[in-house]
N, C-alpha and C. Protein backbone atom coordinates (compact mmCIF):
# COMPACT_ATOMS: atom_id res chain seq x y z
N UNK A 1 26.46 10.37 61.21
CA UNK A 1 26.25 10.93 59.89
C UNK A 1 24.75 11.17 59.68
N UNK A 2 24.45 12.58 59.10
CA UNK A 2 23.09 12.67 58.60
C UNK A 2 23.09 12.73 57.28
N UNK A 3 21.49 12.62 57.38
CA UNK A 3 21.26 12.19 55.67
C UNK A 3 20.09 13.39 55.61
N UNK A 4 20.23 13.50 54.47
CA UNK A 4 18.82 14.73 54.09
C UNK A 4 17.60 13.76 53.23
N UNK A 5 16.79 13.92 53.69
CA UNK A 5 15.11 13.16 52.91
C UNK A 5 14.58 14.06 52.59
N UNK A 6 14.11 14.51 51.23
CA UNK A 6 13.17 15.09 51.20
C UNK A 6 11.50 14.47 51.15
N UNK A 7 10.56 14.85 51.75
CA UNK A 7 9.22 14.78 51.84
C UNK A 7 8.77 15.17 50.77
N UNK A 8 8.14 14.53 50.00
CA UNK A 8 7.34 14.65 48.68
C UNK A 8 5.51 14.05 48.78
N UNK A 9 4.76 15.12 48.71
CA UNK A 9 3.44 14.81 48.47
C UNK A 9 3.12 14.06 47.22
N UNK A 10 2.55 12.83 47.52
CA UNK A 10 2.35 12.13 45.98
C UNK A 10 1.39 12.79 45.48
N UNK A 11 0.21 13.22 45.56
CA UNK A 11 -0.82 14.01 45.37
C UNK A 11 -0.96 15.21 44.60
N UNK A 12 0.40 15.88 45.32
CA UNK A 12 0.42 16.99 45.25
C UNK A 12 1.87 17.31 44.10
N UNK A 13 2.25 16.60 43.78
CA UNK A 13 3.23 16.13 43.30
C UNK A 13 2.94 16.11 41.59
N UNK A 14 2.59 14.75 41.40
CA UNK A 14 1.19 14.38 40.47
C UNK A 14 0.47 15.29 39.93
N UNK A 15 -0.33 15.96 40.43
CA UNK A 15 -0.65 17.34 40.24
C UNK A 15 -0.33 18.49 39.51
N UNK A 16 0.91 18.85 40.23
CA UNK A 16 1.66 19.57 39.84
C UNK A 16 2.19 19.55 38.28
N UNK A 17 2.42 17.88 38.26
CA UNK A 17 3.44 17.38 36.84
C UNK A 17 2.35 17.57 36.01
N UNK A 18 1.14 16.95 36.08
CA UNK A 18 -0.30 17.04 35.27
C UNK A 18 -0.66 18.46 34.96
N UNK A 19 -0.47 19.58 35.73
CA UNK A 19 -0.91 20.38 35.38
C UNK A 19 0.38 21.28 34.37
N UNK A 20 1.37 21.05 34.59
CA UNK A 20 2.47 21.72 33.92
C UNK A 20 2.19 21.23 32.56
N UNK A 21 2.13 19.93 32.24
CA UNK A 21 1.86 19.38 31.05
C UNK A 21 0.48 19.82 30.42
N UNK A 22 -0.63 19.93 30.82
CA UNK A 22 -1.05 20.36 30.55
C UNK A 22 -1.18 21.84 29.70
N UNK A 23 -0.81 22.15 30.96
CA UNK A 23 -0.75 23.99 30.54
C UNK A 23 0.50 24.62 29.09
N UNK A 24 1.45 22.94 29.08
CA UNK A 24 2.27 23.86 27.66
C UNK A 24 1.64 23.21 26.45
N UNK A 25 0.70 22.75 26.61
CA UNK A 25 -0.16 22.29 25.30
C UNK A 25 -1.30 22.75 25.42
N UNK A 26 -1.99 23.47 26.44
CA UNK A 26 -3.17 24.31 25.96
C UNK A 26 -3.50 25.51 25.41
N UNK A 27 -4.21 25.09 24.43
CA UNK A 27 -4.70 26.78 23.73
C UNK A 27 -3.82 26.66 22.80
N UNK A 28 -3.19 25.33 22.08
CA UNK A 28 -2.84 25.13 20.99
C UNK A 28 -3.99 24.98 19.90
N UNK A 29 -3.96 25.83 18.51
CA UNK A 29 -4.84 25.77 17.46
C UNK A 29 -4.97 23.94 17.29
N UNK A 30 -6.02 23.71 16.47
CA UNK A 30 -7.22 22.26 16.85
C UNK A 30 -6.03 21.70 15.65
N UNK A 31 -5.82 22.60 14.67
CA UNK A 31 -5.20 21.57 13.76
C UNK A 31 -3.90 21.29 13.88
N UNK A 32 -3.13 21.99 15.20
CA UNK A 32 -1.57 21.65 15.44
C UNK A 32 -1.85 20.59 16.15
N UNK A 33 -3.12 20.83 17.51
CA UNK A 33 -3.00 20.05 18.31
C UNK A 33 -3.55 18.83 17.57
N UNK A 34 -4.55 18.38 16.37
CA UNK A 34 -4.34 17.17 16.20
C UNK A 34 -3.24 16.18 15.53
N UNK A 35 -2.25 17.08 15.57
CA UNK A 35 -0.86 16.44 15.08
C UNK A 35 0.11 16.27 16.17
N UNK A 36 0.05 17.21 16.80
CA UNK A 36 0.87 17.09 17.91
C UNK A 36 1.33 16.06 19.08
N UNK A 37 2.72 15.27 18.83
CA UNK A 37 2.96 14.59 20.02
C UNK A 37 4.35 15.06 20.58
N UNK A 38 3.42 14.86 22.31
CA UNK A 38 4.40 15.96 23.36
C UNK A 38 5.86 14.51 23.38
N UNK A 39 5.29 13.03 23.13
CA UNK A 39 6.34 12.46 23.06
C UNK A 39 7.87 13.10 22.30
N UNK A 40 7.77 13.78 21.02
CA UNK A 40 8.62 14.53 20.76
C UNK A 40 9.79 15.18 21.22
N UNK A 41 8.83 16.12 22.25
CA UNK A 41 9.41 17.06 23.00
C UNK A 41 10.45 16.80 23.42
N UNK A 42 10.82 15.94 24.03
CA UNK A 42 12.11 15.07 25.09
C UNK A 42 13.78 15.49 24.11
N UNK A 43 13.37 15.79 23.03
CA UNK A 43 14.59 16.26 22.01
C UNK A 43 14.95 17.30 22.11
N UNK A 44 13.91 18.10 22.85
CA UNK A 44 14.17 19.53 22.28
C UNK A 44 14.77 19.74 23.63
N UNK A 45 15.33 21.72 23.24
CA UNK A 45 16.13 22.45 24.49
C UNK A 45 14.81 23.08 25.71
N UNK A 46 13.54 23.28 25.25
CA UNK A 46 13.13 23.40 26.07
C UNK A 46 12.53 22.46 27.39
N UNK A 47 12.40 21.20 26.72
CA UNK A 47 12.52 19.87 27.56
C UNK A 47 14.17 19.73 28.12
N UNK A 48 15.02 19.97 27.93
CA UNK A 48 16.02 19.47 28.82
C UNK A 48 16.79 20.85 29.49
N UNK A 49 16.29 22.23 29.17
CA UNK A 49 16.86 23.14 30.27
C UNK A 49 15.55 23.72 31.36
N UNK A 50 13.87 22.96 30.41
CA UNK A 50 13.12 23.71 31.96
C UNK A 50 11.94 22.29 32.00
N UNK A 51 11.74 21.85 31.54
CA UNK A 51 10.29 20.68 31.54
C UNK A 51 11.13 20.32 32.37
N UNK A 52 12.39 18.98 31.84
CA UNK A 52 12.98 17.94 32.63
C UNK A 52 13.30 18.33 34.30
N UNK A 53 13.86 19.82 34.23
CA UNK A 53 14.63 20.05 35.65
C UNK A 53 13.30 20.29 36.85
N UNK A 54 12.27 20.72 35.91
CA UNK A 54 10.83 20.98 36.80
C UNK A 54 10.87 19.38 37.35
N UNK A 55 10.67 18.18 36.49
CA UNK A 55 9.93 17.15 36.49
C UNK A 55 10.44 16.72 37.42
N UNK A 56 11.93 16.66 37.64
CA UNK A 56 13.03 16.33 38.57
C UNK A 56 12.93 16.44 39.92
N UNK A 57 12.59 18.02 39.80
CA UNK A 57 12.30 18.71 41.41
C UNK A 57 10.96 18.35 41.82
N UNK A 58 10.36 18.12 41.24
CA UNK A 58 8.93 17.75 41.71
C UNK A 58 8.89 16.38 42.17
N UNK A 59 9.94 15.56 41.73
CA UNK A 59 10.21 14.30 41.82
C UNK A 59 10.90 14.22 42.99
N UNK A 60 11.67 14.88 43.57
CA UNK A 60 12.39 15.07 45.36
C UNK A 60 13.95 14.87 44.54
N UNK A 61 14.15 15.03 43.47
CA UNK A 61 15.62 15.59 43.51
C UNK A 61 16.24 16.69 44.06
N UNK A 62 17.68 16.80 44.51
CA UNK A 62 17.91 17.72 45.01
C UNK A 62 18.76 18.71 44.15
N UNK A 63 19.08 19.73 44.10
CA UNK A 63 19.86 21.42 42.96
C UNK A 63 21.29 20.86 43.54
N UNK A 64 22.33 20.78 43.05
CA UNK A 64 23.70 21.01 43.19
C UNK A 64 24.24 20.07 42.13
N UNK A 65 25.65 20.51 42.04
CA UNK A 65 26.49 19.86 41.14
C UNK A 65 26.37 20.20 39.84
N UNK A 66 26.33 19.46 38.69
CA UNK A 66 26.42 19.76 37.35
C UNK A 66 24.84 19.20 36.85
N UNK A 67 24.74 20.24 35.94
CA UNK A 67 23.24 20.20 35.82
C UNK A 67 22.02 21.13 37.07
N UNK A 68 21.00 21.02 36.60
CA UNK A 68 19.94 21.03 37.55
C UNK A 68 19.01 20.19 37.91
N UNK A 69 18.90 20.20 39.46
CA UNK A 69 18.17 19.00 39.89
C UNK A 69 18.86 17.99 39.10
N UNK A 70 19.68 17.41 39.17
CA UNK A 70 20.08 16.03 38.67
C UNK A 70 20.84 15.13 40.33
N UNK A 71 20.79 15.53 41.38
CA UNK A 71 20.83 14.62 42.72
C UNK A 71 19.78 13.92 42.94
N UNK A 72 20.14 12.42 42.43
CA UNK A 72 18.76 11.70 43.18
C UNK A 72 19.46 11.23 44.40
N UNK A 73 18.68 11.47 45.94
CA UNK A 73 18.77 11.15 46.61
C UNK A 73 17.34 10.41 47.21
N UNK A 74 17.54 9.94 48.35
CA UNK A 74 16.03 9.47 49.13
C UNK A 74 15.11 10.60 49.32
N UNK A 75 13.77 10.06 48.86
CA UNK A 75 12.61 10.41 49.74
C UNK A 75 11.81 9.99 50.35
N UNK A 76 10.81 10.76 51.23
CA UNK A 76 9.85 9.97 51.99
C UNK A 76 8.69 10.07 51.03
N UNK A 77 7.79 9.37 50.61
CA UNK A 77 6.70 9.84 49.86
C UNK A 77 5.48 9.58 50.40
N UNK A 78 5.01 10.55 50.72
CA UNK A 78 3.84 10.46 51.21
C UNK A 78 2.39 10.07 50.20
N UNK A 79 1.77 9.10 50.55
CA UNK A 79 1.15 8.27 49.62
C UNK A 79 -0.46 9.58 50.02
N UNK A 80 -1.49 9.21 49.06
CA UNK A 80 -2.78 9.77 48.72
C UNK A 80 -3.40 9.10 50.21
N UNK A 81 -4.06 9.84 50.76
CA UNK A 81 -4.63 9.57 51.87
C UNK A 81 -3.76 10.17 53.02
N UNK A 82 -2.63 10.12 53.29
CA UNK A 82 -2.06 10.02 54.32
C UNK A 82 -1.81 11.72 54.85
N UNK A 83 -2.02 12.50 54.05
CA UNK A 83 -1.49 13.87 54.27
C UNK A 83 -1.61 14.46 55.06
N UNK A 84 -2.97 14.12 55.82
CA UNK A 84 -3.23 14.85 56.92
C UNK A 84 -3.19 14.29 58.31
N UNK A 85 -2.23 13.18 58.16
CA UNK A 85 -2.09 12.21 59.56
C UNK A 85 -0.71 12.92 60.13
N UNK A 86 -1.33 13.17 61.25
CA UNK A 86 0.25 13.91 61.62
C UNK A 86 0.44 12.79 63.51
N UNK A 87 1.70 12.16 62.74
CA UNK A 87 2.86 12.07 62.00
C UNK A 87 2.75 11.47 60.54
N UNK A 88 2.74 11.74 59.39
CA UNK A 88 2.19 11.31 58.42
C UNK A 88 3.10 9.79 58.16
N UNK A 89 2.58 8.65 57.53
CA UNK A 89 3.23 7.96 56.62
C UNK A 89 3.48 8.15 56.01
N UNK A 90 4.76 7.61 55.73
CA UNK A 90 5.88 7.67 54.11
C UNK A 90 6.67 6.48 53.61
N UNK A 91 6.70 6.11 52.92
CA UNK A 91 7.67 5.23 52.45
C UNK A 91 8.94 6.09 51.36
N UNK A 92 10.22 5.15 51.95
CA UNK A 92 11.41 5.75 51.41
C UNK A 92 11.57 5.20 50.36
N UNK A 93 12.25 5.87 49.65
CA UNK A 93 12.71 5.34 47.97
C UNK A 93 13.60 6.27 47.26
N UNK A 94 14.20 6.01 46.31
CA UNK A 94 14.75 7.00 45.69
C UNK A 94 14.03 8.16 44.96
N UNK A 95 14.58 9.20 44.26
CA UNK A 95 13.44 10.20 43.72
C UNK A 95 13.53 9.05 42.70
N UNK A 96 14.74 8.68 41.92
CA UNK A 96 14.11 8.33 40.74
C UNK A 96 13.00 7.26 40.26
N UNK A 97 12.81 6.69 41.23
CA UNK A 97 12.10 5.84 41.45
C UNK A 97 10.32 6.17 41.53
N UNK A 98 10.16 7.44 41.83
CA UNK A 98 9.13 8.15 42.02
C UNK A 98 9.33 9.03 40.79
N UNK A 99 10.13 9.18 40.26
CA UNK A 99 10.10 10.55 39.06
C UNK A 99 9.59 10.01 37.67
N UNK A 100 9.19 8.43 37.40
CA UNK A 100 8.99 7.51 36.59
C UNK A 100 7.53 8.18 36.27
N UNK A 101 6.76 8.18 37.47
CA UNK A 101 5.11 8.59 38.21
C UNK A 101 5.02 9.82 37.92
N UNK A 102 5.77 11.36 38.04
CA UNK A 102 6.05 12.88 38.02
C UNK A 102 5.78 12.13 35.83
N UNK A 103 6.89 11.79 35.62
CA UNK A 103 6.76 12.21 34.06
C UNK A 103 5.68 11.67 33.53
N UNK A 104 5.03 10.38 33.78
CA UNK A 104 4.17 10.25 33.06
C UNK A 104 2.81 10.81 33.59
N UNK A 105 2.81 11.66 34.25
CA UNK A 105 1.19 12.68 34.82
C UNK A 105 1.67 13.97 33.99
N UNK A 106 3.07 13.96 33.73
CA UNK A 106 3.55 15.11 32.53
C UNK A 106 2.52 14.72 31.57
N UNK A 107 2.94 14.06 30.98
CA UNK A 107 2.34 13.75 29.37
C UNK A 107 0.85 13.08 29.86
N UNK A 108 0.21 12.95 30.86
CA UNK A 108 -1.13 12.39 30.81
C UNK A 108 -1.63 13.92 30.83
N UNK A 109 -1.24 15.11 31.34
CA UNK A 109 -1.67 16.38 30.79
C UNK A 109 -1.78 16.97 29.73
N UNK A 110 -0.67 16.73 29.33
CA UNK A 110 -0.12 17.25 28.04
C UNK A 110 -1.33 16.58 26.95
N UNK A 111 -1.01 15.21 27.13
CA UNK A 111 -2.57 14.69 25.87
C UNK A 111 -3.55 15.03 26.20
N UNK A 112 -4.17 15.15 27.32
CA UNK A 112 -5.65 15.55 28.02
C UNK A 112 -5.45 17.44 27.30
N UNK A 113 -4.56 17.72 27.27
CA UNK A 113 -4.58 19.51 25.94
C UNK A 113 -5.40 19.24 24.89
N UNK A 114 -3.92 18.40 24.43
CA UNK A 114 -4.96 17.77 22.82
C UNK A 114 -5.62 17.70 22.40
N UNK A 115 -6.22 16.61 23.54
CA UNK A 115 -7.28 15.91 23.43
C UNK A 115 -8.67 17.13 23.46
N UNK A 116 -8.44 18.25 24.37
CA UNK A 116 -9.20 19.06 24.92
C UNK A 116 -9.50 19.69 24.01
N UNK A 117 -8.24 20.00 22.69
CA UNK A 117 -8.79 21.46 22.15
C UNK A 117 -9.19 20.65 20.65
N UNK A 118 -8.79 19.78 20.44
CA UNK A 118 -9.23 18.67 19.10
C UNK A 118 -11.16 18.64 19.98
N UNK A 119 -11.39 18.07 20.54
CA UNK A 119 -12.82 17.96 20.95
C UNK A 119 -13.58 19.23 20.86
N UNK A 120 -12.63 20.25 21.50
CA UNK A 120 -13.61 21.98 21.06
C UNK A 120 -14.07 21.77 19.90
N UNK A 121 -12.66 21.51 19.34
CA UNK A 121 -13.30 21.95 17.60
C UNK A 121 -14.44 20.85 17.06
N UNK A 122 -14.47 20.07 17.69
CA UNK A 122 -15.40 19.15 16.82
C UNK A 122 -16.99 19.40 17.43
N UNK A 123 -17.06 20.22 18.73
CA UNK A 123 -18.04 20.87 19.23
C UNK A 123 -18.61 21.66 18.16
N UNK A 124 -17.20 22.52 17.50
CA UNK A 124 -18.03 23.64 16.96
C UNK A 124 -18.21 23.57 15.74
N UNK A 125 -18.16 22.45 15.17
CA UNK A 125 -18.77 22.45 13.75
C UNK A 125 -20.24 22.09 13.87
């Protein structure tokens, strides 16, 4: 019997989630963004038909069945440093286990927006 692993860059991974988060809270006006929490979001339809299924896949879930990206299966995760060792190190784990790490570099973007465009404005007074 085979098994499918997917290979997941932690790095690159991380990244990815940080910058997505980021990018749907930037270039929000200073006075939404100082109200604004992306904690919220998790209610809404655009968090559970495109944030979540991104966060998922980035996380080494796999597409089939009901839903999207909702297969957690194993991955190998390749830790910071190791990327360019070929045969690289990995340690196995589940995605979900790693997708804990994907969501919260979500929202460490997402506030680093905020945070970004609340500070413009206080530049420009």
């Amino acid at each position: 019997m085979t098994e499918t692993i997917t290979v997941v860059e932690e790095v690159e991974a991380l990244d990815h989630a940080y910058s997505r988060g980021y990018d749907r809270f930037a270039g929000l006006d200073p006075e939404i963004a100082a109200d604004a929490d992306p904690s919220r979001i998790t209610d809404s339809a655009s968090w559970a038909n495109h944030i979540a299924p991104m966060l998922r896949a980035t996380a080494g879930f796999r597409d089939g069945g009901m839903g999207t990206w909702q297969i957690d299966g194993r991955i190998a995760l390749i830790e910071d440093g190791d990327e360019a060792d070929h045969p690289a190190d990995a340690r196995l784990m589940p995605a979900s286990t790693f997708h804990r790490e994907v969501v919260d570099a979500w929202y460490e973007g997402a506030y680093a927006a905020l945070d970004a465009a609340v500070r413009d404005t206080e530049y420009d007074t």
